[in-house]
PDB file of N, CA and C in Angstrom:
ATOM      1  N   UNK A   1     145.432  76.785  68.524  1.00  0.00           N
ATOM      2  CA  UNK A   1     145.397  75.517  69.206  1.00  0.00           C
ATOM      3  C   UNK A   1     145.718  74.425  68.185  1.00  0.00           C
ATOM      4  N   UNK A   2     146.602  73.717  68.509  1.00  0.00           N
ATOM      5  CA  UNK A   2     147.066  72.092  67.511  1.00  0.00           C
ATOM      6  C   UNK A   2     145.709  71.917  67.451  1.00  0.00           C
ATOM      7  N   UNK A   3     145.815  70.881  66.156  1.00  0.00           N
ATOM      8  CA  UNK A   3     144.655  70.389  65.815  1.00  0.00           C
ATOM      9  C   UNK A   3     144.153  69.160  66.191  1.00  0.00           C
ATOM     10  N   UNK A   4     145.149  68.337  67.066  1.00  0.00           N
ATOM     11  CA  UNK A   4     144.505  67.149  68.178  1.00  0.00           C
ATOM     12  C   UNK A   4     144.353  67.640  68.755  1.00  0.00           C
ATOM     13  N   UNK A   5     144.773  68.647  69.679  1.00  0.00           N
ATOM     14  CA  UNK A   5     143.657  69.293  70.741  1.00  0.00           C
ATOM     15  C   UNK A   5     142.167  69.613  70.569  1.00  0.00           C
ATOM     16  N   UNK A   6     141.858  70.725  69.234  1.00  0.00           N
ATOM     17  CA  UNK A   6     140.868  70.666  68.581  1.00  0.00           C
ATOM     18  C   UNK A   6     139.659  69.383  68.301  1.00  0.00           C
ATOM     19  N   UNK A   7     140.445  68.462  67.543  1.00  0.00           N
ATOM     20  CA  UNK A   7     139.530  67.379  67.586  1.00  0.00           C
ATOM     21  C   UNK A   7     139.591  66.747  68.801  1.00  0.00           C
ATOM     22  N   UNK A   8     140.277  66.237  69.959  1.00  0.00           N
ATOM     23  CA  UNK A   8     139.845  66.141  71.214  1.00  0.00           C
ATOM     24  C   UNK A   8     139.053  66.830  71.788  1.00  0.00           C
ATOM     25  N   UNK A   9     139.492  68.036  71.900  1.00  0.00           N
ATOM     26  CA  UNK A   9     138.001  68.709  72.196  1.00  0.00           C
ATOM     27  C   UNK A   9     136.644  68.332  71.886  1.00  0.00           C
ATOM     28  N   UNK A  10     136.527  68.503  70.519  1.00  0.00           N
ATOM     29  CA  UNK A  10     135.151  67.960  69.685  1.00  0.00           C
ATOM     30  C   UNK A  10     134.579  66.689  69.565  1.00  0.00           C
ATOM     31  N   UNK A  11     135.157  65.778  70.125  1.00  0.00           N
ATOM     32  CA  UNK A  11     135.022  64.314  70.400  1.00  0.00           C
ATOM     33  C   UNK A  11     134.676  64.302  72.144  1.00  0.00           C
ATOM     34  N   UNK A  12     135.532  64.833  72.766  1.00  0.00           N
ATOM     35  CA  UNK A  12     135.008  64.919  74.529  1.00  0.00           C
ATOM     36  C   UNK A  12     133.819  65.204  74.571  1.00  0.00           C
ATOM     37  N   UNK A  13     133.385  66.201  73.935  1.00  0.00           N
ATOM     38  CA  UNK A  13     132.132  67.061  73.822  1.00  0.00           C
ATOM     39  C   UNK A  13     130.995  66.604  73.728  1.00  0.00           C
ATOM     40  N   UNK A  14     131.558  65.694  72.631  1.00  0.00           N
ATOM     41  CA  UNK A  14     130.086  64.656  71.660  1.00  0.00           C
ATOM     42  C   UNK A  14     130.227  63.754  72.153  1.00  0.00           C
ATOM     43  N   UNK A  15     131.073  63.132  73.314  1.00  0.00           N
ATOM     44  CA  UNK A  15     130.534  61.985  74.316  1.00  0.00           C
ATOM     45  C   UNK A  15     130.117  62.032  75.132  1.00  0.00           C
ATOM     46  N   UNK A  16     130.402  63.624  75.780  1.00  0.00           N
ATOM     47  CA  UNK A  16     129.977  63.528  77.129  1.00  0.00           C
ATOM     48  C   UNK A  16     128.096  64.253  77.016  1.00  0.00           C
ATOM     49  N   UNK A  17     127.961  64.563  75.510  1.00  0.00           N
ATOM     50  CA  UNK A  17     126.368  64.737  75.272  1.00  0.00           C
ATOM     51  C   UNK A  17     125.349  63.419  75.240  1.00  0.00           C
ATOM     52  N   UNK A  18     126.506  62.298  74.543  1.00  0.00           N
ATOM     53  CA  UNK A  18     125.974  61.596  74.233  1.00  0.00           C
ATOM     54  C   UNK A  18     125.780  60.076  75.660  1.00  0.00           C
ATOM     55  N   UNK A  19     126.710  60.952  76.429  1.00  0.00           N
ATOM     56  CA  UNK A  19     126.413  59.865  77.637  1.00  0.00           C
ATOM     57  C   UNK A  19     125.050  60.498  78.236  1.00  0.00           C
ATOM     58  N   UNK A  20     125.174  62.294  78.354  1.00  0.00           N
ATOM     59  CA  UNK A  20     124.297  62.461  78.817  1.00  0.00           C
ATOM     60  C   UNK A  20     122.813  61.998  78.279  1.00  0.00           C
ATOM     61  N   UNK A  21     122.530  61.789  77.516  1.00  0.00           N
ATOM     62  CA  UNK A  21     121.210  61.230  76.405  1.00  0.00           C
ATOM     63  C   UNK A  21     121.099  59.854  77.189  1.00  0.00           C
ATOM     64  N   UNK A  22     122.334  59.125  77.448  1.00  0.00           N
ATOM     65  CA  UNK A  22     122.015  57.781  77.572  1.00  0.00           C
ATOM     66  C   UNK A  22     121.434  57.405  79.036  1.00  0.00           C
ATOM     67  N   UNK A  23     122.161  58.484  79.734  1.00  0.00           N
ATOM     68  CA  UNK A  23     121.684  59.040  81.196  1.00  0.00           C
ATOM     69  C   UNK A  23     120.048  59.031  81.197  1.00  0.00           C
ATOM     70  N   UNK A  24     119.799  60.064  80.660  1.00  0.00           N
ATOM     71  CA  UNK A  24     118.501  60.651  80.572  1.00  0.00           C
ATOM     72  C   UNK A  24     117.622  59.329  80.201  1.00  0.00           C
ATOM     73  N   UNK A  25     117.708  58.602  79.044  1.00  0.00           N
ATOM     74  CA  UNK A  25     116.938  57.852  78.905  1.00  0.00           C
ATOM     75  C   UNK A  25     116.932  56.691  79.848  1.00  0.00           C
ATOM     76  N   UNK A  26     118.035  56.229  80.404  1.00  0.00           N
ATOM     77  CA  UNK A  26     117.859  55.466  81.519  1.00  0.00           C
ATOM     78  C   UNK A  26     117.048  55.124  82.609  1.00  0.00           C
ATOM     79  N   UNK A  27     117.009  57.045  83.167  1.00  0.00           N
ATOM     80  CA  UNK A  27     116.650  57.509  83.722  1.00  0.00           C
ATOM     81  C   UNK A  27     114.875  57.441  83.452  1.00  0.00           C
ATOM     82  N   UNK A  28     114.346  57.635  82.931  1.00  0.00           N
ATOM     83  CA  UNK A  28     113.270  58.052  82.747  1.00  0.00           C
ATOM     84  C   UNK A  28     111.977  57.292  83.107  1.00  0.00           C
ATOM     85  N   UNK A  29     111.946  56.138  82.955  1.00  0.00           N
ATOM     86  CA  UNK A  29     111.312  55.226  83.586  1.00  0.00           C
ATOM     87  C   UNK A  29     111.053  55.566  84.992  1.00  0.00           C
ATOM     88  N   UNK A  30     112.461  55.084  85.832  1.00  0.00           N
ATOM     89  CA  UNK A  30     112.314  55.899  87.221  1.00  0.00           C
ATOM     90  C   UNK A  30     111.567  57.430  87.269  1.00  0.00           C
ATOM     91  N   UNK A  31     112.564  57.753  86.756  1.00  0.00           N
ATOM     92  CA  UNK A  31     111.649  59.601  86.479  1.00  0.00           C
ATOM     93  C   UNK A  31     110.030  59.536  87.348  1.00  0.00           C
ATOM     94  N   UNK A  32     109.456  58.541  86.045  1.00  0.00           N
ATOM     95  CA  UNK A  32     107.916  58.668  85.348  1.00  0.00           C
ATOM     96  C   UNK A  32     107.128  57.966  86.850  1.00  0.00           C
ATOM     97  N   UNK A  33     107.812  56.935  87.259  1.00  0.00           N
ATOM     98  CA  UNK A  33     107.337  56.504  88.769  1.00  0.00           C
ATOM     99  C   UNK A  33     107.360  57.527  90.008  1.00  0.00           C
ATOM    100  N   UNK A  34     108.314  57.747  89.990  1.00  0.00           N
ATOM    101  CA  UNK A  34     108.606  58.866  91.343  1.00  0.00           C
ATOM    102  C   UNK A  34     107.520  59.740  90.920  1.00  0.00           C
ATOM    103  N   UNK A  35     107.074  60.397  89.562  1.00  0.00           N
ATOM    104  CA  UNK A  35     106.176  60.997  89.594  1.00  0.00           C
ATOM    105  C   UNK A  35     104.869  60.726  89.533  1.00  0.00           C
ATOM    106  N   UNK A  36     104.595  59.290  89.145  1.00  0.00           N
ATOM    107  CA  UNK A  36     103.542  58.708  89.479  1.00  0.00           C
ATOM    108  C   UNK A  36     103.201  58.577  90.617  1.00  0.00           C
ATOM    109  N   UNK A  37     103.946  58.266  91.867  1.00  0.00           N
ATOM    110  CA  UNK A  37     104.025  57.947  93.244  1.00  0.00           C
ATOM    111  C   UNK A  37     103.877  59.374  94.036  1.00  0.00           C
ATOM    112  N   UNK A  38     104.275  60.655  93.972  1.00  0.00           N
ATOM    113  CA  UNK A  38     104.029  61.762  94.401  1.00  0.00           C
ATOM    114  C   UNK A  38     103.019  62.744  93.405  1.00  0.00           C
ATOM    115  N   UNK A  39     102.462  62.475  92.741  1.00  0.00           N
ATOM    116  CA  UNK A  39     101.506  62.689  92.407  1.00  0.00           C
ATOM    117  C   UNK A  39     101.842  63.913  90.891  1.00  0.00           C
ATOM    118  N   UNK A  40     102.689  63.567  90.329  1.00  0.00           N
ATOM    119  CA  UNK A  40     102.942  64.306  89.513  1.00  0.00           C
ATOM    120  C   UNK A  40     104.231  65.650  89.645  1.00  0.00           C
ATOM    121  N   UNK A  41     104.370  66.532  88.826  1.00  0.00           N
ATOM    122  CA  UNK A  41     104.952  67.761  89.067  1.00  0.00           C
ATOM    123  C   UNK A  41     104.231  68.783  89.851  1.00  0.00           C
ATOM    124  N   UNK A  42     105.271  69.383  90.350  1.00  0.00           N
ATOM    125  CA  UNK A  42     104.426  70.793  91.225  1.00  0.00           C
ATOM    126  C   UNK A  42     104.508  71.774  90.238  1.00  0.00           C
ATOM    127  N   UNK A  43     103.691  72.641  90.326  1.00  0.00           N
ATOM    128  CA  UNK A  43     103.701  73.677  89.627  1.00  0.00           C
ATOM    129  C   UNK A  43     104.430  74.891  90.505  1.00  0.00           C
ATOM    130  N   UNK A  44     105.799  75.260  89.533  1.00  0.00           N
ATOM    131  CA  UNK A  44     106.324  75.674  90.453  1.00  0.00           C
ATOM    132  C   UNK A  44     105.929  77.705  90.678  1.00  0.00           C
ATOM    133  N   UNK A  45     106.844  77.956  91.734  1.00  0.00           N
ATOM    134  CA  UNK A  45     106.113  79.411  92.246  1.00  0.00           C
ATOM    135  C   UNK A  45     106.432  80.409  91.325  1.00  0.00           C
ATOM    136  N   UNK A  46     105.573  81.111  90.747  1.00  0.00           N
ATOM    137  CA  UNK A  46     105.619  82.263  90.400  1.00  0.00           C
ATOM    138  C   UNK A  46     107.042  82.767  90.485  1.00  0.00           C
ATOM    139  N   UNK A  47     107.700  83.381  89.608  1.00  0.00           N
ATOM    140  CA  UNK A  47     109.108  83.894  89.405  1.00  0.00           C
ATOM    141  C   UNK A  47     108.688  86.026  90.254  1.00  0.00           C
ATOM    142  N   UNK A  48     109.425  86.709  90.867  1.00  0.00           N
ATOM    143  CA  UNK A  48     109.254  87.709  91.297  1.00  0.00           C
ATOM    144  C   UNK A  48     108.575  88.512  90.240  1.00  0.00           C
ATOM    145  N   UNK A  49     109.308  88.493  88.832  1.00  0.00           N
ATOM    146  CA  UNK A  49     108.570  89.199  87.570  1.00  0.00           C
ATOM    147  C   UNK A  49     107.270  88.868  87.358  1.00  0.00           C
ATOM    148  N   UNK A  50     107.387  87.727  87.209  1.00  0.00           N
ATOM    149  CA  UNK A  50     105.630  87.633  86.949  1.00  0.00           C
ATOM    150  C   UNK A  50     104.616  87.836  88.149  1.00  0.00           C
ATOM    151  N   UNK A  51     105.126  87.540  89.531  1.00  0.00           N
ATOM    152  CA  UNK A  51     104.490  88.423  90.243  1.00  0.00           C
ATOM    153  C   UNK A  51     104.400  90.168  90.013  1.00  0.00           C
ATOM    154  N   UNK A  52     105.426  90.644  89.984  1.00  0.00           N
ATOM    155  CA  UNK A  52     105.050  91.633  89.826  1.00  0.00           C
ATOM    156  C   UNK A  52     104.198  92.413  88.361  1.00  0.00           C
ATOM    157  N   UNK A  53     104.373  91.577  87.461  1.00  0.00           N
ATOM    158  CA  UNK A  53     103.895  92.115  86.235  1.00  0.00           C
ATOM    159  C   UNK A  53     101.925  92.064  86.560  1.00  0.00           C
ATOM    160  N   UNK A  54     101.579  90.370  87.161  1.00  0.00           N
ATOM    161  CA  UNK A  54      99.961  90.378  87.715  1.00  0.00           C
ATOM    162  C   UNK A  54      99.648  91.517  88.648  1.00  0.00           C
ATOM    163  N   UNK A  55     100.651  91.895  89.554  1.00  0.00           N
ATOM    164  CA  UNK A  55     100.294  92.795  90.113  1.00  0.00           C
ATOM    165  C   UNK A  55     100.129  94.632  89.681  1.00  0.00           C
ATOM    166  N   UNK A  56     100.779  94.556  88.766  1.00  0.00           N
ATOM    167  CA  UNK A  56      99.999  95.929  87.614  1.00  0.00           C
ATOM    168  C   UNK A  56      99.476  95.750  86.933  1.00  0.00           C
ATOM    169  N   UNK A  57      99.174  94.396  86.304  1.00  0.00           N
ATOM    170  CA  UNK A  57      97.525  94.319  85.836  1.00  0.00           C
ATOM    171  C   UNK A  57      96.665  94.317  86.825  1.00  0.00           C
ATOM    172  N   UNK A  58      96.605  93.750  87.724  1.00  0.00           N
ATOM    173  CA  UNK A  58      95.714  93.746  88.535  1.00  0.00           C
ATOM    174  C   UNK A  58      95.661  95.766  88.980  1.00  0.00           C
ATOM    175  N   UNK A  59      96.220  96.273  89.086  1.00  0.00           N
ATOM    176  CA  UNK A  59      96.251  97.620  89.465  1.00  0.00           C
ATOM    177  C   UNK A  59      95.734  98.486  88.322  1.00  0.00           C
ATOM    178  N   UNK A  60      96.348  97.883  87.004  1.00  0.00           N
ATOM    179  CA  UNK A  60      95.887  98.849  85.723  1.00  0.00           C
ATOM    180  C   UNK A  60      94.137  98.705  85.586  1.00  0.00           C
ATOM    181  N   UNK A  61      93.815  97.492  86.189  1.00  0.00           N
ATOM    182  CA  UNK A  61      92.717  97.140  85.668  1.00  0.00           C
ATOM    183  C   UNK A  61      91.629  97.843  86.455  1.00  0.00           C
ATOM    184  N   UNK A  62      92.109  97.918  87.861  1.00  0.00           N
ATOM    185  CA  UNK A  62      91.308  98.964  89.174  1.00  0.00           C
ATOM    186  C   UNK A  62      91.415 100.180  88.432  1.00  0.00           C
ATOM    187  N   UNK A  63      92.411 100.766  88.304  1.00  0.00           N
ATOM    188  CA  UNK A  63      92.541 102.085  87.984  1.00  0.00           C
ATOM    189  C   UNK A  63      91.336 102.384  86.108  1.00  0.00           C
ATOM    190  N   UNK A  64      91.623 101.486  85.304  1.00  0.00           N
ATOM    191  CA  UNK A  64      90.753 102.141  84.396  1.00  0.00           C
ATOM    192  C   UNK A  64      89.058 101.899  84.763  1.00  0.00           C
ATOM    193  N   UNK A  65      89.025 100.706  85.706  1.00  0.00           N
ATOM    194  CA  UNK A  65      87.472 101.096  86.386  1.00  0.00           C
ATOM    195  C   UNK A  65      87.590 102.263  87.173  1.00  0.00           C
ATOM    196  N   UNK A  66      88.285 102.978  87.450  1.00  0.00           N
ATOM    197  CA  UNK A  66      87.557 104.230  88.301  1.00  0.00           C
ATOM    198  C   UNK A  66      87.783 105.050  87.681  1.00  0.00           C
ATOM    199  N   UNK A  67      89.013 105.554  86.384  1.00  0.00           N
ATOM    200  CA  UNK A  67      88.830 106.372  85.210  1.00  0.00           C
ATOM    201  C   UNK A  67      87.578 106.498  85.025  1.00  0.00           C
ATOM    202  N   UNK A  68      87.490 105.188  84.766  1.00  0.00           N
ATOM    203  CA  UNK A  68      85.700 105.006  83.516  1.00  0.00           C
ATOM    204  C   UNK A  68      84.763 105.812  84.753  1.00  0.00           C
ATOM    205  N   UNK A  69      84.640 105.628  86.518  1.00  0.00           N
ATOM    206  CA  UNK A  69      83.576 105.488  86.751  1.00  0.00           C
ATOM    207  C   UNK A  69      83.393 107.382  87.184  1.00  0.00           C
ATOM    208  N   UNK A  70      84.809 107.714  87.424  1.00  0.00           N
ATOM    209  CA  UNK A  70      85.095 109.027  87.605  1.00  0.00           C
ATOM    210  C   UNK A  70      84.582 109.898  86.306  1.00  0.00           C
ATOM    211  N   UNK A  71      84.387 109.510  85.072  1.00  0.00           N
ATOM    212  CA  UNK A  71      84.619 109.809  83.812  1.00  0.00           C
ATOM    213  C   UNK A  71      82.966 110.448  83.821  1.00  0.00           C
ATOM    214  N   UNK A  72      82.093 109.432  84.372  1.00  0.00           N
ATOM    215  CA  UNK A  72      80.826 109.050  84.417  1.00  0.00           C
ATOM    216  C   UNK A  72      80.029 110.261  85.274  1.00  0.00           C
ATOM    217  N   UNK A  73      80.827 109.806  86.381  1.00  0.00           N
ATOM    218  CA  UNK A  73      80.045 110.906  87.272  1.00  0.00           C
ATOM    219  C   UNK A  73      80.453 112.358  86.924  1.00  0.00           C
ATOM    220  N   UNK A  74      81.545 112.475  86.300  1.00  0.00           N
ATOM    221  CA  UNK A  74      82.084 113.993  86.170  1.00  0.00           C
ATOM    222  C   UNK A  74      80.961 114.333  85.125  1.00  0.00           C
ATOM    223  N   UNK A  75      80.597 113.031  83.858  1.00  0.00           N
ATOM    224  CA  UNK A  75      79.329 113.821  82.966  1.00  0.00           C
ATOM    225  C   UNK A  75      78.175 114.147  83.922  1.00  0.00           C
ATOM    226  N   UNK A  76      78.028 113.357  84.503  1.00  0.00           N
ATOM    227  CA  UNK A  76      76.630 113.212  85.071  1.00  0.00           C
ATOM    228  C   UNK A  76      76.805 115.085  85.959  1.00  0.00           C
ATOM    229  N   UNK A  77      77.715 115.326  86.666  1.00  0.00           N
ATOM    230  CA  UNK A  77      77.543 116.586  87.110  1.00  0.00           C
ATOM    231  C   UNK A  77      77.663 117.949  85.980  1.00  0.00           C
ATOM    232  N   UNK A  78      77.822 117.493  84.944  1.00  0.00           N
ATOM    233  CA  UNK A  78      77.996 118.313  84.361  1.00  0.00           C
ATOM    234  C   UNK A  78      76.428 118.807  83.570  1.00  0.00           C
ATOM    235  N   UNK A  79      76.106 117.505  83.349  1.00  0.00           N
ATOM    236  CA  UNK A  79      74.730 117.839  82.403  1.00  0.00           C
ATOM    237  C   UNK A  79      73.648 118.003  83.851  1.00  0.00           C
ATOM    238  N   UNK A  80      73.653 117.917  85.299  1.00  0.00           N
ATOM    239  CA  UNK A  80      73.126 118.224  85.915  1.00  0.00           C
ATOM    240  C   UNK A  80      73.253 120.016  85.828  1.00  0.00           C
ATOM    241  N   UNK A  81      74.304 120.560  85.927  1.00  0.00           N
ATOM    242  CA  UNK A  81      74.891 121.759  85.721  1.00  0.00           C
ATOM    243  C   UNK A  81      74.254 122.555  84.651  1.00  0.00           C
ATOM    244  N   UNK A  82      74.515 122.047  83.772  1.00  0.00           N
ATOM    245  CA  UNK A  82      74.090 122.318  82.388  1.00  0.00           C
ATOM    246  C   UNK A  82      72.076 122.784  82.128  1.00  0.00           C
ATOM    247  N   UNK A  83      71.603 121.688  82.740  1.00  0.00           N
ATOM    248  CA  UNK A  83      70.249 121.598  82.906  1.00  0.00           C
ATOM    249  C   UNK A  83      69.689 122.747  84.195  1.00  0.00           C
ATOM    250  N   UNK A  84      70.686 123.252  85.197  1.00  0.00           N
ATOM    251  CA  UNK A  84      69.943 123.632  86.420  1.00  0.00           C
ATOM    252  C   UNK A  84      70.109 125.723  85.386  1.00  0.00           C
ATOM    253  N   UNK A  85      71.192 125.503  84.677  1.00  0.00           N
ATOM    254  CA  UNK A  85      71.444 126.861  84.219  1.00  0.00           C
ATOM    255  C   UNK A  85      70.532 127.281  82.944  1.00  0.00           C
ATOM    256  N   UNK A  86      69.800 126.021  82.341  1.00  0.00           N
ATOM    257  CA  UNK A  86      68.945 126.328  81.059  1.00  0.00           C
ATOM    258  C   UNK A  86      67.354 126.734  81.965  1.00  0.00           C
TER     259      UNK A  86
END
């Protein structure tokens, strides 16, 4: 590519960042009202992943309580076992 194209390029670039900045700050004032006036940001919804990721914790977490509680009773029949044969 010629090299005024090049530096055109690199000059379009860095104005149209730098409008955007000027945008933004313009902007912001308004911004800060509209969100003063509706009461702030929403918190927005849960993305499908992170639903689904709470939802195998929430499952991992059932499942090692009944490991543990299965774990429990399997001793408990055992030393019942143990005791009815001594």
């Amino acid at each position: 590519m010629n090299k005024h194209f090049e530096d055109t390029r690199y000059y379009l670039k860095r104005a149209g960042e730098t409008a955007k900045r000027g945008v933004d700050e313009e902007l912001e004032p308004i911004r800060e009202r509209v969100e003063e006036l509706t009461g702030g940001e929403e918190e927005p919804e849960p993305s499908r992943l992170e639903s689904v990721r709470a939802d195998l914790e929430e499952l991992q977490a059932t499942a090692e309580g009944e490991a543990k509680e299965s774990i429990s009773e399997a001793r408990e029949k055992l030393k019942a076992f143990s005791e009815k044969r001594s």
